[in-house]
PDB file of N, CA and C in Angstrom:
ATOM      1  N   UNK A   1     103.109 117.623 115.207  1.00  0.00           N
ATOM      2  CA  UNK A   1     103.307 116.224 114.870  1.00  0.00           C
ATOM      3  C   UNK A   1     104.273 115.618 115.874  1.00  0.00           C
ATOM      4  N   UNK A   2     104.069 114.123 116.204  1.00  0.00           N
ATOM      5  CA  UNK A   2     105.067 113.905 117.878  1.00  0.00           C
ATOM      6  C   UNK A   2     106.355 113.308 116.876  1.00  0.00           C
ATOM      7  N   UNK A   3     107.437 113.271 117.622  1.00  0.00           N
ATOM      8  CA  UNK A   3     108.485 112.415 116.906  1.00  0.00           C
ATOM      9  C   UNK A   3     108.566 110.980 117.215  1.00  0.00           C
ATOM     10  N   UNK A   4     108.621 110.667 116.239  1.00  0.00           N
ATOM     11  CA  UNK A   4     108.894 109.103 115.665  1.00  0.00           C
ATOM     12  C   UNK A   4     110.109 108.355 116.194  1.00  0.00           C
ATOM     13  N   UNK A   5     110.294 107.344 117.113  1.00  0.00           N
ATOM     14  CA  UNK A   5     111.762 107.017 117.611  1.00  0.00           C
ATOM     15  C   UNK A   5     111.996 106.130 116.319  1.00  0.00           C
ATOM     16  N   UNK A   6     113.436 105.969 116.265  1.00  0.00           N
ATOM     17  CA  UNK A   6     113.929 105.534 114.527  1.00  0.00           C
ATOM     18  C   UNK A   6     114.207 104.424 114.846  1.00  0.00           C
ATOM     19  N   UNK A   7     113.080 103.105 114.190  1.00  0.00           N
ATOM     20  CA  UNK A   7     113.310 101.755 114.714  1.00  0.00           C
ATOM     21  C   UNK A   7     114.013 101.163 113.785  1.00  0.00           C
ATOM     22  N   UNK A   8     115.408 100.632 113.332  1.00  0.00           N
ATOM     23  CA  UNK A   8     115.674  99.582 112.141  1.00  0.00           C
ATOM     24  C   UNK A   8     115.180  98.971 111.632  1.00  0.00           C
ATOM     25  N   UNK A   9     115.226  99.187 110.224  1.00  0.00           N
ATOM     26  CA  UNK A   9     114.558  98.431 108.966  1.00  0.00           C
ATOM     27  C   UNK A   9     113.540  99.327 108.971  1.00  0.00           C
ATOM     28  N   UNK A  10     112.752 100.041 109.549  1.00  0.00           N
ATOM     29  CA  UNK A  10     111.651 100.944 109.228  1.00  0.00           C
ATOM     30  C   UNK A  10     111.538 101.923 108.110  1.00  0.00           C
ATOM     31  N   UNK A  11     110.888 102.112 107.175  1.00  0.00           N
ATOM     32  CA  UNK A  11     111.096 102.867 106.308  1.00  0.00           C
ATOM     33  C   UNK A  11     109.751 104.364 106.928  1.00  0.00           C
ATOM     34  N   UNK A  12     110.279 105.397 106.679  1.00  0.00           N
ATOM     35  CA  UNK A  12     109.862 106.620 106.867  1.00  0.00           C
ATOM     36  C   UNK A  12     109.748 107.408 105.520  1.00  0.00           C
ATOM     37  N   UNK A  13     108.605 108.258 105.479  1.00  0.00           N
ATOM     38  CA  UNK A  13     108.637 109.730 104.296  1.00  0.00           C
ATOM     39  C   UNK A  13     109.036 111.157 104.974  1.00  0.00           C
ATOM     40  N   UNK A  14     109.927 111.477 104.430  1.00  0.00           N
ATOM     41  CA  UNK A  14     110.129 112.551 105.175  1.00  0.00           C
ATOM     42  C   UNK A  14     109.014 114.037 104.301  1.00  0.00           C
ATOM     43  N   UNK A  15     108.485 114.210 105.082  1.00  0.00           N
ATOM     44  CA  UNK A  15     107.066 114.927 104.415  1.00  0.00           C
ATOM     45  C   UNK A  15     107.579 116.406 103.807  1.00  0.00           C
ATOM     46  N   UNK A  16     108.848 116.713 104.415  1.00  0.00           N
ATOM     47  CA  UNK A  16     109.479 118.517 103.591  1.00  0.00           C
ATOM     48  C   UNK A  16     109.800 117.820 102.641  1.00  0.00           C
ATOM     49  N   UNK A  17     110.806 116.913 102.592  1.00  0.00           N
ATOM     50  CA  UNK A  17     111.920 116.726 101.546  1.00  0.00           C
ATOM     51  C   UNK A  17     111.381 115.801 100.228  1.00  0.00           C
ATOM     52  N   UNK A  18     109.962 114.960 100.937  1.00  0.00           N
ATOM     53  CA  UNK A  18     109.239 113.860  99.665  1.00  0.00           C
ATOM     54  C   UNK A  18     110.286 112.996  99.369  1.00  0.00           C
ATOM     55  N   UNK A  19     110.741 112.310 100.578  1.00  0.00           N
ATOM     56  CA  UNK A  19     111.595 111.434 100.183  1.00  0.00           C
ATOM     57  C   UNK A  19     111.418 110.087 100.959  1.00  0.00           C
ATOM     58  N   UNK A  20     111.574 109.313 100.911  1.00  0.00           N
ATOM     59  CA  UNK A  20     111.417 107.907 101.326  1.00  0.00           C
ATOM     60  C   UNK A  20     112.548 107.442 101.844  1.00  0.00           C
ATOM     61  N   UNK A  21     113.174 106.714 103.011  1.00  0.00           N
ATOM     62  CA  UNK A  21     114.220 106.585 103.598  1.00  0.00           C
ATOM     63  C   UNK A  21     113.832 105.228 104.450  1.00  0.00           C
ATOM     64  N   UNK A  22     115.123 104.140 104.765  1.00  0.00           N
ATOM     65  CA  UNK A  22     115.111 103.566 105.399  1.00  0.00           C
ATOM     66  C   UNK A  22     116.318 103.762 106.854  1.00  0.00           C
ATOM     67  N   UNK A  23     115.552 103.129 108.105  1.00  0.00           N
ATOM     68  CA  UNK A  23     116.728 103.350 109.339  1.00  0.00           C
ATOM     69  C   UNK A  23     117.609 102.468 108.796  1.00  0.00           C
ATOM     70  N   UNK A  24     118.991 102.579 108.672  1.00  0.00           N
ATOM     71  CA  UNK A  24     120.181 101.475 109.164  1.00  0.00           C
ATOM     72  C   UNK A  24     120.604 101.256 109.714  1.00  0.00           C
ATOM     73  N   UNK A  25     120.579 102.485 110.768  1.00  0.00           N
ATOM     74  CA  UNK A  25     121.291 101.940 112.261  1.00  0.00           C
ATOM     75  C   UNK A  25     121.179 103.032 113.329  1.00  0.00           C
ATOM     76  N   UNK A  26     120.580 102.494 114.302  1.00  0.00           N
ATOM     77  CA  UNK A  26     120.748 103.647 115.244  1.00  0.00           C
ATOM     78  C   UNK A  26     121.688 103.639 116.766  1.00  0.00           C
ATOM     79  N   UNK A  27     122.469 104.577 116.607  1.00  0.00           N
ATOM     80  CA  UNK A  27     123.558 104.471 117.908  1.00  0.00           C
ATOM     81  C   UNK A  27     123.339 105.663 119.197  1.00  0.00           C
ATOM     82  N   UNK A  28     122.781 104.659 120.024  1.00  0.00           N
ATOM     83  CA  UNK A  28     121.763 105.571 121.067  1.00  0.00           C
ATOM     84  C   UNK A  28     122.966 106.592 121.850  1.00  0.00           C
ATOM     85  N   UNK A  29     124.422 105.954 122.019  1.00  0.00           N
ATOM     86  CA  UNK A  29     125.400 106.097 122.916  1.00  0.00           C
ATOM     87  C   UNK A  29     125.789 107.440 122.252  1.00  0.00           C
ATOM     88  N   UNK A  30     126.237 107.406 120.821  1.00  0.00           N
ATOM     89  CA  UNK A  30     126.804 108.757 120.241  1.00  0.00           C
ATOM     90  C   UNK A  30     125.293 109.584 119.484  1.00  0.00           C
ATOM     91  N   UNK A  31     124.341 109.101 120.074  1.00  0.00           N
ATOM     92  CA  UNK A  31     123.407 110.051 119.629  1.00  0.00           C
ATOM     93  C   UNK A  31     122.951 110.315 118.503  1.00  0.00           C
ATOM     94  N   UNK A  32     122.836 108.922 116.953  1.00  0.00           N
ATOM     95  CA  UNK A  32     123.200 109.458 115.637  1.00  0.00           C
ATOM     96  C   UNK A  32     122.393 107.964 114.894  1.00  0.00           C
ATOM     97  N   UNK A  33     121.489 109.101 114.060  1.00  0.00           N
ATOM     98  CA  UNK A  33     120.447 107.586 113.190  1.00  0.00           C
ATOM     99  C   UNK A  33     121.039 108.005 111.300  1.00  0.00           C
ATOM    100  N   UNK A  34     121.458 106.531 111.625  1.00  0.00           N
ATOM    101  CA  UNK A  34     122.291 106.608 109.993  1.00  0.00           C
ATOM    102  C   UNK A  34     120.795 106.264 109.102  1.00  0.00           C
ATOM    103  N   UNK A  35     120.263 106.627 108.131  1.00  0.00           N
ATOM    104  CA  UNK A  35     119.191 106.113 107.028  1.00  0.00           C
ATOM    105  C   UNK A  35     120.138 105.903 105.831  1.00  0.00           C
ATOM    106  N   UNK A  36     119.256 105.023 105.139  1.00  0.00           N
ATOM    107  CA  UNK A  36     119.825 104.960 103.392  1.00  0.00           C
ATOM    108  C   UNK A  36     118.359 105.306 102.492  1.00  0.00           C
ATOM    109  N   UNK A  37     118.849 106.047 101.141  1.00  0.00           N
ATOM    110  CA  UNK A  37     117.729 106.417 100.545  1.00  0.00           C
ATOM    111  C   UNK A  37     117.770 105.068  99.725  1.00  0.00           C
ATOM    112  N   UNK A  38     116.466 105.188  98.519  1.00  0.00           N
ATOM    113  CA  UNK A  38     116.455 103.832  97.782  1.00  0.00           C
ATOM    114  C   UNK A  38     117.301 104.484  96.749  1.00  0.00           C
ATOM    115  N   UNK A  39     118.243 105.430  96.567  1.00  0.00           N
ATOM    116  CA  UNK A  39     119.052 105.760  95.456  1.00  0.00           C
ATOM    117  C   UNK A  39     120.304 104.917  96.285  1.00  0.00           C
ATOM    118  N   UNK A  40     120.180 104.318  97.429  1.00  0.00           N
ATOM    119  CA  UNK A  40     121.977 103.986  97.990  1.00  0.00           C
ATOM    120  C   UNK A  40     122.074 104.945  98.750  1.00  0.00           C
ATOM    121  N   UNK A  41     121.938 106.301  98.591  1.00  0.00           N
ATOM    122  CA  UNK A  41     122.672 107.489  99.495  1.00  0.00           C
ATOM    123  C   UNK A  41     122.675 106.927 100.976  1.00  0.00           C
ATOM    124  N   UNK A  42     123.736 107.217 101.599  1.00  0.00           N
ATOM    125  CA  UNK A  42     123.696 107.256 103.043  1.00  0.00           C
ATOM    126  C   UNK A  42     123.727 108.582 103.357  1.00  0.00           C
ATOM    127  N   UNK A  43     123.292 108.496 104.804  1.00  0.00           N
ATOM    128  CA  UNK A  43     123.005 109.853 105.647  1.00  0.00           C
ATOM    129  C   UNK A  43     122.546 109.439 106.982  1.00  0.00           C
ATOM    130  N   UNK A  44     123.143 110.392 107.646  1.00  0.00           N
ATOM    131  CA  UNK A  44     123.184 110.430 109.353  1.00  0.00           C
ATOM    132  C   UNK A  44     122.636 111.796 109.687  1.00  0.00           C
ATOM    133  N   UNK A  45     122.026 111.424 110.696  1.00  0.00           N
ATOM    134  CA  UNK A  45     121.334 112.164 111.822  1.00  0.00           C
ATOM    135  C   UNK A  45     121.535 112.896 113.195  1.00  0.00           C
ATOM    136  N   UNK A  46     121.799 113.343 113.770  1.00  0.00           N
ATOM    137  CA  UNK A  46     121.554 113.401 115.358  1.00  0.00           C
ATOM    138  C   UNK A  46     120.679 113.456 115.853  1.00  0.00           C
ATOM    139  N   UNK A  47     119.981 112.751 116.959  1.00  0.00           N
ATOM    140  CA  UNK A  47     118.625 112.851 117.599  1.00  0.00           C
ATOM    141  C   UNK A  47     117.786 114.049 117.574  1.00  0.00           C
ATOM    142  N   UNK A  48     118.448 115.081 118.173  1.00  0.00           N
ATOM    143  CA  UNK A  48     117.832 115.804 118.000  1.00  0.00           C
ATOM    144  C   UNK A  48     117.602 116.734 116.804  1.00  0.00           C
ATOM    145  N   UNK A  49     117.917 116.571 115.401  1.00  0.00           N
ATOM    146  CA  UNK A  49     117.650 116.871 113.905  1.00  0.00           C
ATOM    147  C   UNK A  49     116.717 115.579 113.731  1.00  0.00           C
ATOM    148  N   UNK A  50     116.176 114.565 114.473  1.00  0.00           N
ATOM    149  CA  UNK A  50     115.239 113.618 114.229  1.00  0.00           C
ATOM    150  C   UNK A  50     114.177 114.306 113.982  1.00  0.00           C
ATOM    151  N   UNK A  51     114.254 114.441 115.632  1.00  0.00           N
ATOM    152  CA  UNK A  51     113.298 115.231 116.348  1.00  0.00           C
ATOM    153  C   UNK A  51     112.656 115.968 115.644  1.00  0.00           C
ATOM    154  N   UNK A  52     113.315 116.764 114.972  1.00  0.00           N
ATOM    155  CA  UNK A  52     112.350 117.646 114.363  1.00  0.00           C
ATOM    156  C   UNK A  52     111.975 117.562 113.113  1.00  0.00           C
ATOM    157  N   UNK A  53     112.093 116.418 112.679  1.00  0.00           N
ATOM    158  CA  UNK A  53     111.883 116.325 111.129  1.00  0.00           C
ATOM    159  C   UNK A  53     110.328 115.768 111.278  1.00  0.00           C
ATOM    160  N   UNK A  54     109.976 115.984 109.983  1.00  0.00           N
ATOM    161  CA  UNK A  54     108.394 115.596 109.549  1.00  0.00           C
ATOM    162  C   UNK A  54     108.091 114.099 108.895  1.00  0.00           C
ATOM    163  N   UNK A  55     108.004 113.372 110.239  1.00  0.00           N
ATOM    164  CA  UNK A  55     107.952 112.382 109.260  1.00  0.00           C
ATOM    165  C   UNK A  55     107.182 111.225 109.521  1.00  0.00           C
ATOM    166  N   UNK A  56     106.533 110.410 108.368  1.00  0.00           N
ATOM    167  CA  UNK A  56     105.468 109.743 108.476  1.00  0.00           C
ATOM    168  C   UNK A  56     105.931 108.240 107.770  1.00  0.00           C
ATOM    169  N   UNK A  57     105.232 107.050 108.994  1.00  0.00           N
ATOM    170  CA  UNK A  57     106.008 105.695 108.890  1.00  0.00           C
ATOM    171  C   UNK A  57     105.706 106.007 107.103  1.00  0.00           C
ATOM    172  N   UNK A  58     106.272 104.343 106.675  1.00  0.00           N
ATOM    173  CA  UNK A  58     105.738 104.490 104.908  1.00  0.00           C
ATOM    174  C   UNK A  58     106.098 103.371 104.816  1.00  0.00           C
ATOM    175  N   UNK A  59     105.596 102.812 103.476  1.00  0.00           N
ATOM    176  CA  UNK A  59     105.933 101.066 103.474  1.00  0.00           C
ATOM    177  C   UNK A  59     106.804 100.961 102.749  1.00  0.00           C
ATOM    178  N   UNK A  60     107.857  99.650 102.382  1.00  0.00           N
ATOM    179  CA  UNK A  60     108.951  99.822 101.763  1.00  0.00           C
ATOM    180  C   UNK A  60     108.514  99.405 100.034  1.00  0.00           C
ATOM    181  N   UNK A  61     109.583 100.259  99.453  1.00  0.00           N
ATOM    182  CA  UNK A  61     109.241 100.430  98.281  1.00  0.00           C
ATOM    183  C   UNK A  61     108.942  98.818  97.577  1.00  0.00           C
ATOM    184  N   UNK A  62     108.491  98.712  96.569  1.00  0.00           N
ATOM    185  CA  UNK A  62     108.905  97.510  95.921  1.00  0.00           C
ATOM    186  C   UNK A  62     110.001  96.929  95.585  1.00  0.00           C
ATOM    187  N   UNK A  63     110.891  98.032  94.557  1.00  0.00           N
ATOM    188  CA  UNK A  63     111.983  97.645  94.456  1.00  0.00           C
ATOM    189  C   UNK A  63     113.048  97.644  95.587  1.00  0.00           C
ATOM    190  N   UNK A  64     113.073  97.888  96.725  1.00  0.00           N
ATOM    191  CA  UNK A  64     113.427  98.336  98.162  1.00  0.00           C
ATOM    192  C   UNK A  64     115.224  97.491  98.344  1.00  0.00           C
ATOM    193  N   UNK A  65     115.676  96.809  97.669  1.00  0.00           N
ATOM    194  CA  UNK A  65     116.695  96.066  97.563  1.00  0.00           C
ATOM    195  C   UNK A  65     117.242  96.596  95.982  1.00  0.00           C
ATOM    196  N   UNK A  66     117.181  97.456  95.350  1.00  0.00           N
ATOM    197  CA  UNK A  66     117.866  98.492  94.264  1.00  0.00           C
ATOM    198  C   UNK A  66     119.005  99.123  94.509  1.00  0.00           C
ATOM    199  N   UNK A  67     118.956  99.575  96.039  1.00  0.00           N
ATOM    200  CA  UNK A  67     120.489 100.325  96.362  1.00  0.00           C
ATOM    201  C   UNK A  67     121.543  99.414  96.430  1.00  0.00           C
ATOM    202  N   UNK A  68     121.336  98.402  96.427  1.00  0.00           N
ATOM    203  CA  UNK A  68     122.089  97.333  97.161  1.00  0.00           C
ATOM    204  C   UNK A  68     122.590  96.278  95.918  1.00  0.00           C
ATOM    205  N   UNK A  69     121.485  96.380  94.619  1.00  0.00           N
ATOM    206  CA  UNK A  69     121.801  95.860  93.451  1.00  0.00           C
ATOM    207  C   UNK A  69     121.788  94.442  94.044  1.00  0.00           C
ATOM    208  N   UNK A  70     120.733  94.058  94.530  1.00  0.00           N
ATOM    209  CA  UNK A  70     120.560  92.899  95.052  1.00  0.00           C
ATOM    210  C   UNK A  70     118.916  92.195  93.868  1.00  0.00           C
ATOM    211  N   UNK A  71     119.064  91.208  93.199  1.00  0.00           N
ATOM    212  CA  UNK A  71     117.700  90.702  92.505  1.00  0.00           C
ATOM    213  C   UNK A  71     116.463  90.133  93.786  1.00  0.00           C
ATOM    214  N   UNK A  72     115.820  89.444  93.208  1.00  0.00           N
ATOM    215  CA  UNK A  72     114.539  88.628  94.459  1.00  0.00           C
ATOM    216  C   UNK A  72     115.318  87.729  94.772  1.00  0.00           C
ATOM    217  N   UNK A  73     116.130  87.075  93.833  1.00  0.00           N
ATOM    218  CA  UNK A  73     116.398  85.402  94.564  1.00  0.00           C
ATOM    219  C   UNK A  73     117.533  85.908  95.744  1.00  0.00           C
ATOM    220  N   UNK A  74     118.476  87.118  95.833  1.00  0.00           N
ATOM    221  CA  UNK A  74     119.148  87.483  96.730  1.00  0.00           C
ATOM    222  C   UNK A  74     118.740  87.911  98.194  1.00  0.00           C
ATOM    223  N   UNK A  75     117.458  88.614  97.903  1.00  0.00           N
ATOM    224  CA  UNK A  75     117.035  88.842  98.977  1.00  0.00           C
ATOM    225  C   UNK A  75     116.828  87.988  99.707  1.00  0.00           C
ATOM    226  N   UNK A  76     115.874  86.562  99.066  1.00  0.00           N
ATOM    227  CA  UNK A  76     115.862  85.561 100.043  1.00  0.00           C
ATOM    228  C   UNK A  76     116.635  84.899 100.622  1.00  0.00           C
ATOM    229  N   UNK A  77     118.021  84.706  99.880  1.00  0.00           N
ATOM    230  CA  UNK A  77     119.346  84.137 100.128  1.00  0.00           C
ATOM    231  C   UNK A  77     119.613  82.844  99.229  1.00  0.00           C
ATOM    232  N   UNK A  78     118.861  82.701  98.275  1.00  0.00           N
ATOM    233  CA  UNK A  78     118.886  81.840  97.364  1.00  0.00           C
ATOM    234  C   UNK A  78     120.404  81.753  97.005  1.00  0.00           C
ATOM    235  N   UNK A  79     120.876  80.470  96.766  1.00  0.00           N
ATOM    236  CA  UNK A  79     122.147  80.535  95.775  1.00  0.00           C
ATOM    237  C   UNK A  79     122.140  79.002  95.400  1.00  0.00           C
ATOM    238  N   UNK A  80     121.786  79.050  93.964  1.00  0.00           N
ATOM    239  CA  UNK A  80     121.833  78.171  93.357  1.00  0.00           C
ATOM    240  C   UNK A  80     122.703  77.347  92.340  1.00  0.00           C
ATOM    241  N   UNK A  81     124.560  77.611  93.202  1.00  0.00           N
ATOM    242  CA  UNK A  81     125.127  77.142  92.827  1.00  0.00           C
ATOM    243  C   UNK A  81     125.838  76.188  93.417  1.00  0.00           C
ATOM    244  N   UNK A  82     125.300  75.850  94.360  1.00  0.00           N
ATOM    245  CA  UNK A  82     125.536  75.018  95.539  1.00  0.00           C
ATOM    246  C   UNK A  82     124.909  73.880  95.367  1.00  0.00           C
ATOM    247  N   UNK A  83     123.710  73.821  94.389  1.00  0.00           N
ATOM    248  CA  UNK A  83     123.141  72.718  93.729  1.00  0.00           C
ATOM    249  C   UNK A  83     123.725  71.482  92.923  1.00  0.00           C
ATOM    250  N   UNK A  84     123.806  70.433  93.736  1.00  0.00           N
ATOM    251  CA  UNK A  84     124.834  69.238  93.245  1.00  0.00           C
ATOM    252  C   UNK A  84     123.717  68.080  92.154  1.00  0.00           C
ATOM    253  N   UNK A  85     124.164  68.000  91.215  1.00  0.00           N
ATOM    254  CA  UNK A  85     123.102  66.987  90.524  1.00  0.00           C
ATOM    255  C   UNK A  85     122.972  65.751  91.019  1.00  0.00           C
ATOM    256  N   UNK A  86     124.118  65.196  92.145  1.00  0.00           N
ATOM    257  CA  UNK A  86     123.946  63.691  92.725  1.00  0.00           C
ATOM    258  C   UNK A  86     124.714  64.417  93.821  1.00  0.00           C
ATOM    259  N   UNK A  87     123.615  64.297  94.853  1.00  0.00           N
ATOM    260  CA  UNK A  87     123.894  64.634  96.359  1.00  0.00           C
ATOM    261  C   UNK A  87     124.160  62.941  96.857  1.00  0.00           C
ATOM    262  N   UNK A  88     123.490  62.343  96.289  1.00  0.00           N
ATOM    263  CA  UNK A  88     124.040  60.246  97.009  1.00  0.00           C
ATOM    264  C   UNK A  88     125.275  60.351  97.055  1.00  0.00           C
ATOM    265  N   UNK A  89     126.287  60.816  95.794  1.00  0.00           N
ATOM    266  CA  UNK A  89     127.593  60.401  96.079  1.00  0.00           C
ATOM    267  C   UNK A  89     128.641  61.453  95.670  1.00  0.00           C
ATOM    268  N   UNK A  90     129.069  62.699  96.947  1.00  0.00           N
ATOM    269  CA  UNK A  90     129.710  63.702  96.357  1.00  0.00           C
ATOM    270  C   UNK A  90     130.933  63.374  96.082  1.00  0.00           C
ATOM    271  N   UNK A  91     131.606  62.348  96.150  1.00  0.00           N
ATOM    272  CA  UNK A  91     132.709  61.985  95.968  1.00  0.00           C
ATOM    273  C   UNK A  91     132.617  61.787  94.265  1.00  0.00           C
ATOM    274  N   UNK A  92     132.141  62.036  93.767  1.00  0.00           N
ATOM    275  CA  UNK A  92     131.960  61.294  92.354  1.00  0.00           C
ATOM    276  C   UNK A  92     132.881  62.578  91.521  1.00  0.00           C
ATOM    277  N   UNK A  93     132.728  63.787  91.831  1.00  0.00           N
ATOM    278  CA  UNK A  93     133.211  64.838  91.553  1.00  0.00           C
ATOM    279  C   UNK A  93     135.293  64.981  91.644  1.00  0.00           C
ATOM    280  N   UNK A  94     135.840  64.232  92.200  1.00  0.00           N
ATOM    281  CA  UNK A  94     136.816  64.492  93.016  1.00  0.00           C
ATOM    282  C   UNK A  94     137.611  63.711  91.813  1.00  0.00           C
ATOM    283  N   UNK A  95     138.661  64.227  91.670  1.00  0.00           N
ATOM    284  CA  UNK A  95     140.426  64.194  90.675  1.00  0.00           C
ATOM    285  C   UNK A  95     141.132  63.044  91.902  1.00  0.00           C
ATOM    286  N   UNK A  96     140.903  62.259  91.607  1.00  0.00           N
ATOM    287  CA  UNK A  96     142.681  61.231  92.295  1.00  0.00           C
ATOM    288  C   UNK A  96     143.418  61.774  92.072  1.00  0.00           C
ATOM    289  N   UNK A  97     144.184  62.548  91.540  1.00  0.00           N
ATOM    290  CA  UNK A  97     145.670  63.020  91.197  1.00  0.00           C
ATOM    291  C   UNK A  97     145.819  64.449  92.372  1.00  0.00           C
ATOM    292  N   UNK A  98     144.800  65.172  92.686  1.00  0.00           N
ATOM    293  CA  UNK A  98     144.697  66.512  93.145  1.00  0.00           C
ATOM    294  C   UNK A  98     144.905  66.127  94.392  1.00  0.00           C
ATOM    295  N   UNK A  99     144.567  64.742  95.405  1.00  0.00           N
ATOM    296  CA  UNK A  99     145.371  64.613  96.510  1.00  0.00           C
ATOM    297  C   UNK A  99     146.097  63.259  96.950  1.00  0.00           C
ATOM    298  N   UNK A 100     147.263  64.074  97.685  1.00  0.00           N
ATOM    299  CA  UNK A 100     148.519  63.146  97.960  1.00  0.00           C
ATOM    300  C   UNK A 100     148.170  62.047  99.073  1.00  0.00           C
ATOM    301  N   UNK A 101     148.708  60.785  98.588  1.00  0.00           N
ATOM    302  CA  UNK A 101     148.391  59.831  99.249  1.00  0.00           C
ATOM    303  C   UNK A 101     149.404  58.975  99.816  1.00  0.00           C
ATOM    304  N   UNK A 102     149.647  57.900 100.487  1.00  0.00           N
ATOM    305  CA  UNK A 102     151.105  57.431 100.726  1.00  0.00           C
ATOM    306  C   UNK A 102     152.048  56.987  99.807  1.00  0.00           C
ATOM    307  N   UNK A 103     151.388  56.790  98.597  1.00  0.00           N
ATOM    308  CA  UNK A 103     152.352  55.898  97.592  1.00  0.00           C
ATOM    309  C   UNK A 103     152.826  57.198  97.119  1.00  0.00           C
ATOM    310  N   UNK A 104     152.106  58.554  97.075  1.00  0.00           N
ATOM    311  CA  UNK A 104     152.996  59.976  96.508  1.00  0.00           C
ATOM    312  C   UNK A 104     154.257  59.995  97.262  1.00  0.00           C
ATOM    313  N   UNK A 105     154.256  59.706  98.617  1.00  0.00           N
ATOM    314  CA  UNK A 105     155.600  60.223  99.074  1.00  0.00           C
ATOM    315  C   UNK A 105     156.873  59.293  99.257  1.00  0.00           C
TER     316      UNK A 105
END
């Protein structure tokens, strides 16, 4: 079987172990491919322990954002608290007293 160079974000099966893994980072300089399982686990590599592993691309899980305890609307980057009910006039929100003006001093 040829070896697989470890591209980020790629998810792999490792065919001994029956496990499913994503790359997180690979550092060509010190020689070392960090993966995360979908349990969270981290784990590192050295190229050549790549090399010899068995392993076949794989698609990412469904739940694939579980380690991370991240929902759907996170993944996309949703945040829906930033949602103003009158964007015309944000001033409408604002305390007179909370800032100092010339007659304060």
């Amino acid at each position: 079987m040829a070896s697989l160079f470890p591209v980020i974000s790629a998810w792999y099966l490792d065919t001994i172990e029956d496990q499913v893994f994503e790359v997180v980072a690979v550092d060509e300089q010190y020689g070392t491919v960090e993966i995360q399982y979908i349990d969270g686990e981290v784990s590192e590599f050295d190229l050549e322990t790549w090399s010899q592993l068995k392993l076949i691309p794989a698609e990412a899980p469904e739940d694939a954002g579980a380690a991370y305890e991240l929902s759907h609307d996170d993944e996309w980057g949703f945040d829906h608290s930033i949602a103003s009910a009158n964007w015309s006039n944000p001033t409408i929100n604002l305390e007179a007293e909370s800032y100092p003006s010339i007659e304060d001093f």
